[in-house]
PDB file of N, CA and C in Angstrom:
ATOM      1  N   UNK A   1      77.100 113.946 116.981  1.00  0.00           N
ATOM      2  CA  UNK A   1      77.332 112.520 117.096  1.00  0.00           C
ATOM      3  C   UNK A   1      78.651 112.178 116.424  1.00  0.00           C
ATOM      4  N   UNK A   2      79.439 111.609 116.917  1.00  0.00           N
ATOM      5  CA  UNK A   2      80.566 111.153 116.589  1.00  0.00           C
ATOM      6  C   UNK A   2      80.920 109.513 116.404  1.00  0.00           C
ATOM      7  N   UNK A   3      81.239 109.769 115.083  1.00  0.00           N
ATOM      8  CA  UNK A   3      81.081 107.863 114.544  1.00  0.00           C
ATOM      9  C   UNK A   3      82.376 107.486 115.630  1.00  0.00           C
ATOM     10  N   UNK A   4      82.514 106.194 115.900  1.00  0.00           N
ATOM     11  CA  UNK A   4      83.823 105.787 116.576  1.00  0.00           C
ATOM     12  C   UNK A   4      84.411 104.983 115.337  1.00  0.00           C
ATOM     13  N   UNK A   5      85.943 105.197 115.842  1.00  0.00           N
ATOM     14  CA  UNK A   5      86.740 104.550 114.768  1.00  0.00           C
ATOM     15  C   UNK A   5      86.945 102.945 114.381  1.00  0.00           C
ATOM     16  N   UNK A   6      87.676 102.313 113.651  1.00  0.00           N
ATOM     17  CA  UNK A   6      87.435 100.967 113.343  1.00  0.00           C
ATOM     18  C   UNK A   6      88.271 100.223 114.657  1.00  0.00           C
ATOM     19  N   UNK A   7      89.519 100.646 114.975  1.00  0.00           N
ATOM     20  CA  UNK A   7      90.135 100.584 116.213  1.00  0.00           C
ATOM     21  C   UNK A   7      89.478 100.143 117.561  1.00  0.00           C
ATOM     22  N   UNK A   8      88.399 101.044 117.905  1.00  0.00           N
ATOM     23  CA  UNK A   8      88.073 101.284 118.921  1.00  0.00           C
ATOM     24  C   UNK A   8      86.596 100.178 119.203  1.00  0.00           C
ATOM     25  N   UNK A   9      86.062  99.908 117.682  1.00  0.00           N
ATOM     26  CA  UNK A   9      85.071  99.304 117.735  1.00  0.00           C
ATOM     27  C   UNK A   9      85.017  98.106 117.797  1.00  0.00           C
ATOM     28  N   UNK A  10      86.623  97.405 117.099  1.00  0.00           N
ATOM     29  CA  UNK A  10      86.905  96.245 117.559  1.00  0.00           C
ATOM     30  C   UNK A  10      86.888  95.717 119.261  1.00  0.00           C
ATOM     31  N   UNK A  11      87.837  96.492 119.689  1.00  0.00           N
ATOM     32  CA  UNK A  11      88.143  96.772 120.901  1.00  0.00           C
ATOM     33  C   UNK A  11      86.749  96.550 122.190  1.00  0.00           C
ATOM     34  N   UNK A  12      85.610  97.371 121.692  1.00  0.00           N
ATOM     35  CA  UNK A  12      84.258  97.385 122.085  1.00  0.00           C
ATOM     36  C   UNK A  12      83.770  95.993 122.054  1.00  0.00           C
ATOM     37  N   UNK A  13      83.740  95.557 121.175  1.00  0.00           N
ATOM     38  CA  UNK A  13      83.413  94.348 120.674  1.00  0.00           C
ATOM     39  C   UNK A  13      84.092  93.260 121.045  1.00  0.00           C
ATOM     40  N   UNK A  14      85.035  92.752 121.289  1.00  0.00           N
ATOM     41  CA  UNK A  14      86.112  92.188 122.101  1.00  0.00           C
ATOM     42  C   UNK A  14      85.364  92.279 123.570  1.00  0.00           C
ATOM     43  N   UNK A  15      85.775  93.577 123.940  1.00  0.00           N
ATOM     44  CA  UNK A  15      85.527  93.475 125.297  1.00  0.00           C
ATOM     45  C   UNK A  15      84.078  93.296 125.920  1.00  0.00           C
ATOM     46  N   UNK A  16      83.195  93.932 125.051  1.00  0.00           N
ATOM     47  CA  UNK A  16      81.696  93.542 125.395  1.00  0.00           C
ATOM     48  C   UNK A  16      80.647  92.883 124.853  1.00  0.00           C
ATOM     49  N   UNK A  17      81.228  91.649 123.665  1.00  0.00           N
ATOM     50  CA  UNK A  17      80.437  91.273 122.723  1.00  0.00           C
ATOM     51  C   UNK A  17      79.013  91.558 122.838  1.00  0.00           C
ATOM     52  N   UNK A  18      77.874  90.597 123.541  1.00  0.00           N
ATOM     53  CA  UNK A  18      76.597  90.643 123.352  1.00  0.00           C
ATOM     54  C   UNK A  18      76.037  92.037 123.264  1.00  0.00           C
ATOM     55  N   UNK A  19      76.454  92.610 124.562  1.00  0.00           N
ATOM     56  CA  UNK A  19      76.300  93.843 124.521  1.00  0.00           C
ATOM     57  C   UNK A  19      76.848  94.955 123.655  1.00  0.00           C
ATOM     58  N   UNK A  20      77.685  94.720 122.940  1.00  0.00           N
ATOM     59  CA  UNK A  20      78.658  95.359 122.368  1.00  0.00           C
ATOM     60  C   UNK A  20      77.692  96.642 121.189  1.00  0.00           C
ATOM     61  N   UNK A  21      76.218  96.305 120.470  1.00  0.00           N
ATOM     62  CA  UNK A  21      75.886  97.227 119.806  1.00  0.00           C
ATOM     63  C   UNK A  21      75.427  98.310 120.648  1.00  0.00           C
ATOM     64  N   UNK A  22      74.815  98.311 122.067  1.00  0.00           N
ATOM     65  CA  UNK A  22      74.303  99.083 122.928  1.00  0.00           C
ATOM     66  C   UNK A  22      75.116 100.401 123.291  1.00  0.00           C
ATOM     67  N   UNK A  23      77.069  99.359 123.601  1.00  0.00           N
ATOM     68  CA  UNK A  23      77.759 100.083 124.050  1.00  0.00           C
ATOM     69  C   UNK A  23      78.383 101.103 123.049  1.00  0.00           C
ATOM     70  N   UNK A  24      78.524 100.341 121.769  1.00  0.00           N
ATOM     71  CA  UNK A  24      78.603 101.448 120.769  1.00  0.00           C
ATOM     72  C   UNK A  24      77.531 102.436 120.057  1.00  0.00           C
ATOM     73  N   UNK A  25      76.137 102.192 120.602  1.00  0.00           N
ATOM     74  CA  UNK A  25      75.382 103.354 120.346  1.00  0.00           C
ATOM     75  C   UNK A  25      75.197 104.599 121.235  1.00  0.00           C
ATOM     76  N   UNK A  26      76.052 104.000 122.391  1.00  0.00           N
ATOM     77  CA  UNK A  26      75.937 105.294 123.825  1.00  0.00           C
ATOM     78  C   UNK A  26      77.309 105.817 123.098  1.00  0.00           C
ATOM     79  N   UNK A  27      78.181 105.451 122.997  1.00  0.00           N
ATOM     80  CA  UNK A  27      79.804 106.319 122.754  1.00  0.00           C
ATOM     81  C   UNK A  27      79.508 106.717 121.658  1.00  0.00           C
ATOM     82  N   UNK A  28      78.466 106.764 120.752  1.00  0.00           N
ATOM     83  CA  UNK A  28      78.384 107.835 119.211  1.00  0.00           C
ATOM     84  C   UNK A  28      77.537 108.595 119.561  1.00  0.00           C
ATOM     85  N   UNK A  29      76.504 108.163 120.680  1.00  0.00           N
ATOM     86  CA  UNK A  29      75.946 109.480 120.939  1.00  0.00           C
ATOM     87  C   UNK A  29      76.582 110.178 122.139  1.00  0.00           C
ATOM     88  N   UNK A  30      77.652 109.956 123.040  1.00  0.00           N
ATOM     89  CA  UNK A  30      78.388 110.755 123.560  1.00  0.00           C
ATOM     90  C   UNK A  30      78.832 112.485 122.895  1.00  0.00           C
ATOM     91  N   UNK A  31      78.458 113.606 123.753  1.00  0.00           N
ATOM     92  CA  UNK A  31      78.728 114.532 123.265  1.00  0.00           C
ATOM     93  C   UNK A  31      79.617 114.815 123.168  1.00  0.00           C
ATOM     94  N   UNK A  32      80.624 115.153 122.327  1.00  0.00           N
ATOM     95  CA  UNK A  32      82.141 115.869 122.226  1.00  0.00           C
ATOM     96  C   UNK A  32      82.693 117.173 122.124  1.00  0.00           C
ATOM     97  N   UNK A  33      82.875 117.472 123.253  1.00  0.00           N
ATOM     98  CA  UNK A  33      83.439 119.291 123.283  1.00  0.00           C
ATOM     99  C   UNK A  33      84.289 119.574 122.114  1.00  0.00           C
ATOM    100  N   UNK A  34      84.560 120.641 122.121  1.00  0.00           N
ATOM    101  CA  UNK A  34      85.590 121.196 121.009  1.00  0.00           C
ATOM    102  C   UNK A  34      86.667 121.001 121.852  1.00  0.00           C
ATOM    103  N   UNK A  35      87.780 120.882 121.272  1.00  0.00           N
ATOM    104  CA  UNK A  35      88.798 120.678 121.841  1.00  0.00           C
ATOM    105  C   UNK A  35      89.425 119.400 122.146  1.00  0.00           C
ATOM    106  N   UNK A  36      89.210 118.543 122.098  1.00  0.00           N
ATOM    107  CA  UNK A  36      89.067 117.046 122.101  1.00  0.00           C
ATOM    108  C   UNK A  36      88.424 115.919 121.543  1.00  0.00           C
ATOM    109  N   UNK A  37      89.819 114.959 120.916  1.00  0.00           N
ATOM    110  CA  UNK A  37      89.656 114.416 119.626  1.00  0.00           C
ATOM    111  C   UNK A  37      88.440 113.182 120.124  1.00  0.00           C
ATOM    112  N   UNK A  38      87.631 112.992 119.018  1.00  0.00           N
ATOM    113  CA  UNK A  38      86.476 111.923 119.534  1.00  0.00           C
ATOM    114  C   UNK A  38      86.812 110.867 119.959  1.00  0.00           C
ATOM    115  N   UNK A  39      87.711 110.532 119.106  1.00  0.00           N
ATOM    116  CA  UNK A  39      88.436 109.142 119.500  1.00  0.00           C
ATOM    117  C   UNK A  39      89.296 108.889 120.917  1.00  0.00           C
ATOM    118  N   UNK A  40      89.975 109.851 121.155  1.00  0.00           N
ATOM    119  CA  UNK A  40      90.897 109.772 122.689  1.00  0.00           C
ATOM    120  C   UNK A  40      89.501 109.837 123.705  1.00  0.00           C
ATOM    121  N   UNK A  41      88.566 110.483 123.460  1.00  0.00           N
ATOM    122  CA  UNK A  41      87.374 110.695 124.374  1.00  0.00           C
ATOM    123  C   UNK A  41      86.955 108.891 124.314  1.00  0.00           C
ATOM    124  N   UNK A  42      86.633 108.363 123.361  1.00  0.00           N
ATOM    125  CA  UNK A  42      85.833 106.918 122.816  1.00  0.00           C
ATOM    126  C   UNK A  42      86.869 106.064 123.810  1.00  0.00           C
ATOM    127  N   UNK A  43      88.203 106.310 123.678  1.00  0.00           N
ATOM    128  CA  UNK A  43      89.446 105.495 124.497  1.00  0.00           C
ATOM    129  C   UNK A  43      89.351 105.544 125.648  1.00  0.00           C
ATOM    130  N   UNK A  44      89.229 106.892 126.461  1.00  0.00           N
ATOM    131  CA  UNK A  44      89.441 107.114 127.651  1.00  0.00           C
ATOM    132  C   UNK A  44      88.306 106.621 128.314  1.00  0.00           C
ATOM    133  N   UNK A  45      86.979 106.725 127.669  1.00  0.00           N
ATOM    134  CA  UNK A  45      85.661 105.800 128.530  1.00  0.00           C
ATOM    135  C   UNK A  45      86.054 104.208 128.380  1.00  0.00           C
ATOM    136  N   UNK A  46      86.688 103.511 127.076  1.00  0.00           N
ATOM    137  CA  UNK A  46      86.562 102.479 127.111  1.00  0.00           C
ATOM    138  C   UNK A  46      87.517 101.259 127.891  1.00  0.00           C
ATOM    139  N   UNK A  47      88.581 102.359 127.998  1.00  0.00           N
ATOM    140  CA  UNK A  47      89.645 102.113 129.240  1.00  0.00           C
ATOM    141  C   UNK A  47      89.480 102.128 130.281  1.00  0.00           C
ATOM    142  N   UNK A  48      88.721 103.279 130.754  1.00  0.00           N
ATOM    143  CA  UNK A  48      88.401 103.663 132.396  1.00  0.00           C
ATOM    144  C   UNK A  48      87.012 102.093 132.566  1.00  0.00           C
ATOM    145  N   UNK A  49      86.123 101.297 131.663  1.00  0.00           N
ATOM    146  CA  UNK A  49      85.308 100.667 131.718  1.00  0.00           C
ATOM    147  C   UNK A  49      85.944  99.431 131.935  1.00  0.00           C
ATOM    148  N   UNK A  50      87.214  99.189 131.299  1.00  0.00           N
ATOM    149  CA  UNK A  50      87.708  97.786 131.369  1.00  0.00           C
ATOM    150  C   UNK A  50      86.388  96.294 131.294  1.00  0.00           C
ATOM    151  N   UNK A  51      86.322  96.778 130.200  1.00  0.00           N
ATOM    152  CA  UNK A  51      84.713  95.652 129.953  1.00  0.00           C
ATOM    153  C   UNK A  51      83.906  95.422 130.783  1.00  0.00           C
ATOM    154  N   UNK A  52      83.707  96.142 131.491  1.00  0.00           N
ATOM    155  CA  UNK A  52      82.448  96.092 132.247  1.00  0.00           C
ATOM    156  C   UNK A  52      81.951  97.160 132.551  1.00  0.00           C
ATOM    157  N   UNK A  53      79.946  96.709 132.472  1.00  0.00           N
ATOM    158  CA  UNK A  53      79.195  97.393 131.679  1.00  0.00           C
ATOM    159  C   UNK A  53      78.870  98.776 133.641  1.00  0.00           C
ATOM    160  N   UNK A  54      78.903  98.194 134.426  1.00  0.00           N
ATOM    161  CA  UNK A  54      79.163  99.024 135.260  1.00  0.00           C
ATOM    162  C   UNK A  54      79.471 100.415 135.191  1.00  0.00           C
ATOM    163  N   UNK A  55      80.875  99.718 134.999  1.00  0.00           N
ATOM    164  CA  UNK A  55      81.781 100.871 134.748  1.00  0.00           C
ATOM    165  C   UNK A  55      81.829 101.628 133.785  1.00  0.00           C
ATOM    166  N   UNK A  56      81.714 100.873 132.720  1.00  0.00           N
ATOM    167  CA  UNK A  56      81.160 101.780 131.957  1.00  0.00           C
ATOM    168  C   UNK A  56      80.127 103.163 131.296  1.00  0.00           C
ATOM    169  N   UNK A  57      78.948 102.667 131.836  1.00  0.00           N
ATOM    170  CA  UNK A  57      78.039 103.880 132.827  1.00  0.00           C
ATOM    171  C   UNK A  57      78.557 104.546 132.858  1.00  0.00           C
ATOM    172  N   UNK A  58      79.419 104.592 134.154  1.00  0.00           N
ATOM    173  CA  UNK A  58      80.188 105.391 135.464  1.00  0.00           C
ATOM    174  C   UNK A  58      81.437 106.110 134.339  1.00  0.00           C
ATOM    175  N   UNK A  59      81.612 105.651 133.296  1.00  0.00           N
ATOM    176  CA  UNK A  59      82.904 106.373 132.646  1.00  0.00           C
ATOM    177  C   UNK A  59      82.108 107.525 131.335  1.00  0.00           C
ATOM    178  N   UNK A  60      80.894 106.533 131.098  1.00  0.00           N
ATOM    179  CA  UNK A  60      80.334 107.709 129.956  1.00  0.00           C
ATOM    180  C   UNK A  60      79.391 108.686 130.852  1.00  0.00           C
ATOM    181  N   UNK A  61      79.008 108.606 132.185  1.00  0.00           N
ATOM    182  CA  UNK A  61      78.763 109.943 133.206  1.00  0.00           C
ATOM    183  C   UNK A  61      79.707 110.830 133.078  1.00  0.00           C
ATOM    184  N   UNK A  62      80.951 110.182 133.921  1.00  0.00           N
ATOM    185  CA  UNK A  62      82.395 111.039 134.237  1.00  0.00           C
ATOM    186  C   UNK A  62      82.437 112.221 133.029  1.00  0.00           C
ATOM    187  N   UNK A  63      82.476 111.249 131.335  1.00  0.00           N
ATOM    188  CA  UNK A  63      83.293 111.873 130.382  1.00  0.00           C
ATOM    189  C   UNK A  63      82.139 113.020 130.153  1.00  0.00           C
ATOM    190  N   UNK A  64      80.619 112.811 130.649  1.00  0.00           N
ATOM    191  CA  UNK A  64      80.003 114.080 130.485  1.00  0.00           C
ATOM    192  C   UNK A  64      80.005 115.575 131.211  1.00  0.00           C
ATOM    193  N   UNK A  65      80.174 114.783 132.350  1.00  0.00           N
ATOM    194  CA  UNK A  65      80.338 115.527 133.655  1.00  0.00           C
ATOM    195  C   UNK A  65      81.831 116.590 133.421  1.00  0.00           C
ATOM    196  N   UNK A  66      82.538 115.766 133.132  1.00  0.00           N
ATOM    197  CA  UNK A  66      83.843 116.373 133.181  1.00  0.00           C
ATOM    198  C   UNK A  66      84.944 115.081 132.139  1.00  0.00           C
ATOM    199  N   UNK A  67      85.220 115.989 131.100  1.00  0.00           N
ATOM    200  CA  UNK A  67      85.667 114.920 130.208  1.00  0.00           C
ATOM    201  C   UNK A  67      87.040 114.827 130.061  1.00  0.00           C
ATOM    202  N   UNK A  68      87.875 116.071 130.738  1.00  0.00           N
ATOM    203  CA  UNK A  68      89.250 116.078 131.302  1.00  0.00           C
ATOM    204  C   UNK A  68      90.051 115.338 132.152  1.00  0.00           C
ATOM    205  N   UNK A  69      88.851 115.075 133.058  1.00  0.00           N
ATOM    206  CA  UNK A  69      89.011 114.350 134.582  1.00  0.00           C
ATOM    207  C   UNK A  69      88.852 112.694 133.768  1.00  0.00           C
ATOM    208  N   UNK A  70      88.243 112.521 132.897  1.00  0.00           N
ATOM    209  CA  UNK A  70      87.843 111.100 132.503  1.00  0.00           C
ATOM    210  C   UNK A  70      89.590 110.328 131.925  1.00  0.00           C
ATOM    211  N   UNK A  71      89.947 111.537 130.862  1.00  0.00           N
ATOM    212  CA  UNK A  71      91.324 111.570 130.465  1.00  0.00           C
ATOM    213  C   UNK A  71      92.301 111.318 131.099  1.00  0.00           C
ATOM    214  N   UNK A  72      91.724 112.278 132.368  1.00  0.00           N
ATOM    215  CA  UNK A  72      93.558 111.721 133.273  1.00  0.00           C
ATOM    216  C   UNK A  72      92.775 110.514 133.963  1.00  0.00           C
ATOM    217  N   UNK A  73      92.132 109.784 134.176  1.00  0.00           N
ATOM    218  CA  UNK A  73      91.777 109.024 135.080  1.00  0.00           C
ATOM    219  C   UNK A  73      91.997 107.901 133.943  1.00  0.00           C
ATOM    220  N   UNK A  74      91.795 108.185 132.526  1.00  0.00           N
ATOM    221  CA  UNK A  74      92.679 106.683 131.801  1.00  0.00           C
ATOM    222  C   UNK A  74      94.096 106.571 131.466  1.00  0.00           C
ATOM    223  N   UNK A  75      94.278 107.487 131.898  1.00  0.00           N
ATOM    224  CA  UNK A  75      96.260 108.100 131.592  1.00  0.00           C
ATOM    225  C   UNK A  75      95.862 108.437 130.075  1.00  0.00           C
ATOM    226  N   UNK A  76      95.340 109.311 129.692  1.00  0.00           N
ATOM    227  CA  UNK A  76      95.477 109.756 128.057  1.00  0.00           C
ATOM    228  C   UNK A  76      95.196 111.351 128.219  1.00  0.00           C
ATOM    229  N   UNK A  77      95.646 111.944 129.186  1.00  0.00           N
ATOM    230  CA  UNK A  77      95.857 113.939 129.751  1.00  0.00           C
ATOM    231  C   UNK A  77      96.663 114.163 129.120  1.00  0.00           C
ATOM    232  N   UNK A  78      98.204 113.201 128.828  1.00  0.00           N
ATOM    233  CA  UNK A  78      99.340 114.083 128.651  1.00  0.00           C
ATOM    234  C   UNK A  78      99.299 114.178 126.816  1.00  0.00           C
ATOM    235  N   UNK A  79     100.659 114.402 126.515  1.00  0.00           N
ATOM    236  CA  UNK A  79     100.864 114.931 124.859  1.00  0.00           C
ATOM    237  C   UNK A  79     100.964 113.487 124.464  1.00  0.00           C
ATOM    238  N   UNK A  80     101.299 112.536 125.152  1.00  0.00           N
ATOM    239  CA  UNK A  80     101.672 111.186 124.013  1.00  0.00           C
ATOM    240  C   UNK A  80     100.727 110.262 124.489  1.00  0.00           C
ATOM    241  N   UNK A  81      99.512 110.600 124.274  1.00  0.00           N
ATOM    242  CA  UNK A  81      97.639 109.991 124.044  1.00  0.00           C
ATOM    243  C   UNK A  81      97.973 109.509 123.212  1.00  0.00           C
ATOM    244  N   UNK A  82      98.405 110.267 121.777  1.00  0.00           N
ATOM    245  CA  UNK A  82      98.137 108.950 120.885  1.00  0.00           C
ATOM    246  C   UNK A  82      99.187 108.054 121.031  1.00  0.00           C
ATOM    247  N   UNK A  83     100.391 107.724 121.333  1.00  0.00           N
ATOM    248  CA  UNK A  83     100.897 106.582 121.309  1.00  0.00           C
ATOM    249  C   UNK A  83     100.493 105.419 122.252  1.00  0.00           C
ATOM    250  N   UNK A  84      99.894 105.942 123.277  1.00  0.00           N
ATOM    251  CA  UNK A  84      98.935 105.520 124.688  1.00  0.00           C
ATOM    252  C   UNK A  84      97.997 104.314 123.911  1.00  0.00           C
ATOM    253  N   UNK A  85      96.825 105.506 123.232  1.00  0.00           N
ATOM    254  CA  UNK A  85      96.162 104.765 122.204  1.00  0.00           C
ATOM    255  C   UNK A  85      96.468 103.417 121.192  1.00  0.00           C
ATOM    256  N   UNK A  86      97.169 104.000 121.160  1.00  0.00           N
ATOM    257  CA  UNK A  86      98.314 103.118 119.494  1.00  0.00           C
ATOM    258  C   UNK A  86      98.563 101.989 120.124  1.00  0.00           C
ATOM    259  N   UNK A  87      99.205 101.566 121.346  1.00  0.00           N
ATOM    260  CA  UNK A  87      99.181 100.781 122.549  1.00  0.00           C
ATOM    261  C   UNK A  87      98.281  99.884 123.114  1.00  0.00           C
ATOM    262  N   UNK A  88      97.711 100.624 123.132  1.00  0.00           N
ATOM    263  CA  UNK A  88      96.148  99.868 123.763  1.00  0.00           C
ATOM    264  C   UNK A  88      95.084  99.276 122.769  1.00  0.00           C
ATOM    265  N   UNK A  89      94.894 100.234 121.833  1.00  0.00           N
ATOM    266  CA  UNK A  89      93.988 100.225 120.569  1.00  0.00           C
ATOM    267  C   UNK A  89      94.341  99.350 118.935  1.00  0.00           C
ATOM    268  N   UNK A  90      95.647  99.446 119.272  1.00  0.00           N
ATOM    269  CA  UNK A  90      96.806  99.100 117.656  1.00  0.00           C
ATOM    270  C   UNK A  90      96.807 100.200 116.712  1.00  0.00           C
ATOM    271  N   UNK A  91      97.549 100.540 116.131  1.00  0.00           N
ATOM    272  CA  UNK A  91      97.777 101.692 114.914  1.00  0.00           C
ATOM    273  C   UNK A  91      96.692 101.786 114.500  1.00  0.00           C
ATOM    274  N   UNK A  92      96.090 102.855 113.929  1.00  0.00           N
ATOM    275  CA  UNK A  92      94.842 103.694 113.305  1.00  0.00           C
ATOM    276  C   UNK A  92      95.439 103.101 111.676  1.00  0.00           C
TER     277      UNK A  92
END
């Protein structure tokens, strides 16, 4: 289980208030491969969801299914994720 960061939880919260504790108890229990930081994983579902709870689903499937494919499908594949992040999210 992977806590999500303070960044990201704002962000959650913003975008999905009421719902917002639900959506942050599915993205901590999201599984996280080795190899990929929890947080760019937490980004790339919450981007590909664009606040809605739909899509969202459909992005924490994807990131199980295939959590590479979830990455490039939020633009955060290449080397400058974190500034992507930093962007979207605000400085850590």
């Amino acid at each position: 289980m992977a806590v999500i960061t303070d960044r990201i939880r704002e962000h959650l919260v913003e975008a999905f208030r009421a719902s917002a504790p639900g959506v942050q108890s599915r993205l901590e229990r999201l599984p996280v491969g080795t190899g990929v930081d929890p947080e760019r994983l937490h980004a790339g579902v919450l981007i590909a969801a664009r606040g809605n709870l739909s899509l969202f689903d459909d992005a924490i499937e994807h990131a199980r299914d295939d959590w590479r494919d979830l990455l490039d499908r939020a633009n955060l594949a290449d080397a400058d994720w974190p500034d992507r992040i930093d962007a979207q999210f605000g400085r850590a």
